[in-house]
Structure formats: C-alpha cells, structure tokens
C-alpha atoms as a PDB file:
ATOM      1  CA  UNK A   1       0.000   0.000   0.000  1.00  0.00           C
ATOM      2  CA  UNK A   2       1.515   3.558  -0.693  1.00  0.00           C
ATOM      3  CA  UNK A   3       2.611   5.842   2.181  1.00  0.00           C
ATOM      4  CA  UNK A   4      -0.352   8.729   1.230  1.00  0.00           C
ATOM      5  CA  UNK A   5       0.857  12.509   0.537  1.00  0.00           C
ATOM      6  CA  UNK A   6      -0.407  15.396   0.509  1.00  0.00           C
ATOM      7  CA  UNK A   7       0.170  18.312  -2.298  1.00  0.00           C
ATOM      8  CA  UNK A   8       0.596  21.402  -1.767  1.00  0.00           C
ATOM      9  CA  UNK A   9       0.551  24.685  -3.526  1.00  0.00           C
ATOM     10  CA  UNK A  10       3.694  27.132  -2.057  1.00  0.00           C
ATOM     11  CA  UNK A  11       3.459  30.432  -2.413  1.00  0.00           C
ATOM     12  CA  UNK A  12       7.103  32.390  -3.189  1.00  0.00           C
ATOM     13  CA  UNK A  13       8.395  35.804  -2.245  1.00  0.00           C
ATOM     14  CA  UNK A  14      10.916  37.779  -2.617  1.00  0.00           C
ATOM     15  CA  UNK A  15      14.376  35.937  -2.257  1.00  0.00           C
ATOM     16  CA  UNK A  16      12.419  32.765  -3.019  1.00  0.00           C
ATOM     17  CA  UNK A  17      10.559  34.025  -5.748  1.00  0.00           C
ATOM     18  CA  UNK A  18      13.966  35.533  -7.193  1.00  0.00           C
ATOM     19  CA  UNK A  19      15.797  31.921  -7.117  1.00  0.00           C
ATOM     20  CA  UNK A  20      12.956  30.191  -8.918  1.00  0.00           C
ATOM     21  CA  UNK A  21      11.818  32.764 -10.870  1.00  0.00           C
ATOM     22  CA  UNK A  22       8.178  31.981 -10.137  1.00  0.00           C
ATOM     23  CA  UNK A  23       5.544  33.081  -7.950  1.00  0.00           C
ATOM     24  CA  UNK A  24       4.403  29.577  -6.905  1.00  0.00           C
ATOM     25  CA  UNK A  25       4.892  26.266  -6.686  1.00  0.00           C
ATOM     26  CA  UNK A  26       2.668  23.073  -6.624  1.00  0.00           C
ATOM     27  CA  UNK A  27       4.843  19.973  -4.720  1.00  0.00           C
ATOM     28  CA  UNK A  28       3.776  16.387  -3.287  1.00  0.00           C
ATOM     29  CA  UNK A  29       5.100  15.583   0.126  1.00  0.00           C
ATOM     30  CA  UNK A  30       4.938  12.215   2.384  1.00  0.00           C
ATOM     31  CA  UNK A  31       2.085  12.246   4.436  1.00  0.00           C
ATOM     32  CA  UNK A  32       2.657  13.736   8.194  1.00  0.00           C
ATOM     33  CA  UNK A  33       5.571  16.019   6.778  1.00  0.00           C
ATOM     34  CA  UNK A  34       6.061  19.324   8.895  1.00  0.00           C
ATOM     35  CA  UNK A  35       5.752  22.460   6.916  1.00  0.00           C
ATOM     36  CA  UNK A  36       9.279  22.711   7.381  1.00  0.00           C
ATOM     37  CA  UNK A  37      10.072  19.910   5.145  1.00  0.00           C
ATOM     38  CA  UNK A  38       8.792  22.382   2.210  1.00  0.00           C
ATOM     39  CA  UNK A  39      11.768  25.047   3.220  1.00  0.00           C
ATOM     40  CA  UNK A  40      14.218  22.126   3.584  1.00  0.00           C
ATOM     41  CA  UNK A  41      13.066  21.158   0.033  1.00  0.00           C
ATOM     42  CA  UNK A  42      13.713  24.282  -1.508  1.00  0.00           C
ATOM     43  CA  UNK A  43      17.250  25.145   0.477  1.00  0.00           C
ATOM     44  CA  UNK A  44      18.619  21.346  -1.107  1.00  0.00           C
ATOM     45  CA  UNK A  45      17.538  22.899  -4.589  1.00  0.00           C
ATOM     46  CA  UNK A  46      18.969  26.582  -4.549  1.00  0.00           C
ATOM     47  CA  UNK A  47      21.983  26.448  -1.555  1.00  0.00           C
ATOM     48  CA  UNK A  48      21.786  30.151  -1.620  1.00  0.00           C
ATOM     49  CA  UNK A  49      18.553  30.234   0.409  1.00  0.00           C
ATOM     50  CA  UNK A  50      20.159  28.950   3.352  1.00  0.00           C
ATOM     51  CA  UNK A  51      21.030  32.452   4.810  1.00  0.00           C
ATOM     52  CA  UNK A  52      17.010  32.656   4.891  1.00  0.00           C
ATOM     53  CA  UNK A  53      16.422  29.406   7.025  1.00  0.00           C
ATOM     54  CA  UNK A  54      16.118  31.275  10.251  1.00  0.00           C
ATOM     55  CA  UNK A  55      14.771  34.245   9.255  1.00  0.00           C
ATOM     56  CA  UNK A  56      11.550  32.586   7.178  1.00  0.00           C
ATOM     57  CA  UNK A  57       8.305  32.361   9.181  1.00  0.00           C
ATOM     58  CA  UNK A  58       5.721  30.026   7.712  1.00  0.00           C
ATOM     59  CA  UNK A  59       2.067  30.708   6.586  1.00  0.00           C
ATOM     60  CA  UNK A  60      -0.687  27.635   5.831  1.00  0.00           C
ATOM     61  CA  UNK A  61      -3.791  28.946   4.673  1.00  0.00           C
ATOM     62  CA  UNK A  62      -3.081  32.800   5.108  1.00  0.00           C
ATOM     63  CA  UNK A  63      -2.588  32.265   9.305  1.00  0.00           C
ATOM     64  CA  UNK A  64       1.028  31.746  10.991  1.00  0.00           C
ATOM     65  CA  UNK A  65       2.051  28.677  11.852  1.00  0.00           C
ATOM     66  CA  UNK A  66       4.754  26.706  13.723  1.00  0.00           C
ATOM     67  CA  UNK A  67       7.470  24.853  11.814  1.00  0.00           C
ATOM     68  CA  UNK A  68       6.362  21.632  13.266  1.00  0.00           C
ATOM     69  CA  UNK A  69       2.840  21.921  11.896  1.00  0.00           C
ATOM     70  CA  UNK A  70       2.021  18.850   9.520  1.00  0.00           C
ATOM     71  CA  UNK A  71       0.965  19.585   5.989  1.00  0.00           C
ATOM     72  CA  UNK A  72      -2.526  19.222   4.871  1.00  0.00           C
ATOM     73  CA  UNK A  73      -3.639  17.545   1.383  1.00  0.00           C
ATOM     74  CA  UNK A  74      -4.328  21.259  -0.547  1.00  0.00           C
ATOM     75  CA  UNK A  75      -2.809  23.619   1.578  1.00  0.00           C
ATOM     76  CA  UNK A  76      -1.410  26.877   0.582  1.00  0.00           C
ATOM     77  CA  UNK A  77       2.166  27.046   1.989  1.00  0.00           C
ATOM     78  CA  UNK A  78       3.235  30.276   2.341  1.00  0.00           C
ATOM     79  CA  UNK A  79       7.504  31.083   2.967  1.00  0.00           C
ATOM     80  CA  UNK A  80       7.648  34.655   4.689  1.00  0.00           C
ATOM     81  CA  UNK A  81      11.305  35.876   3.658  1.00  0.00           C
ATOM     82  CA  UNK A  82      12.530  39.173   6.209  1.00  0.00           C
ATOM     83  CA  UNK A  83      11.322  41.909   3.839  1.00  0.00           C
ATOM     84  CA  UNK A  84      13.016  45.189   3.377  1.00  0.00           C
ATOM     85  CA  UNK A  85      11.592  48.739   3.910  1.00  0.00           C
ATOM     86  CA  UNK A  86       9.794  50.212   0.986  1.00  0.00           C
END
C-alpha cells in the first residue's frame, strides 16, 4: 500500500521568488511532513537560500504557523522571507 501525501501549492516571495523565478509552486510531500520539510526542500535545490532558514516564518492557509505543523492535502504554503523597507 503507498505511504499517502499530501500536495501542496507554495506560495514564493521575494528571495524565493527571485531563485525560482516563479511566484508559486505546486509539490507532493509524504504524508505527516512538517511544513518545514517544504523550506528544507527548496534550500537542497537553490543552496543560496540557506542564509534565509532562520529568518523565514511560515504561513498555511493565510494564518502563521509553527514549523512543526504537519501539511494538509491542498494547503497553501506560504515562505515569509525578512522583507526590506519600501
């Protein structure tokens, strides 16, 4: 039987929008995978993000959430990169 997952649609601003040149992204993830997981995803596949990793709160369905909240089949993930003034 497979392992279920859930996908997900990320949203991406600023320094992540910049590194994929998009403003979203649709990814499947294991089920019971922390939010996280989607950050740790996109760090292994553009390095330069890393400086971000501490910085970036995370969003599921427009409300803050913990890092350790599990993903949802058909949430909106949403990375929230320090933004500056303007």
């Amino acid at each position: 039987m497979p392992e279920s997952t859930v996908r997900v649609t990320i949203k991406l601003f600023a320094a992540y929008q910049e590194a994929y040149g998009v403003s979203e992204l649709v990814r499947q993830f294991p089920g019971e995978t922390a939010v996280s997981a989607v950050l740790d995803d996109l760090i292994a596949e553009h390095p330069e993000l890393e400086k971000w990793r501490e910085l970036t709160r995370f969003g599921i369905n427009l409300q803050f959430v913990e890092p350790d909240t599990l993903l949802q089949n058909g949430d909106e993930v949403v990375l929230v990169p320090p933004v500056s003034g303007g």
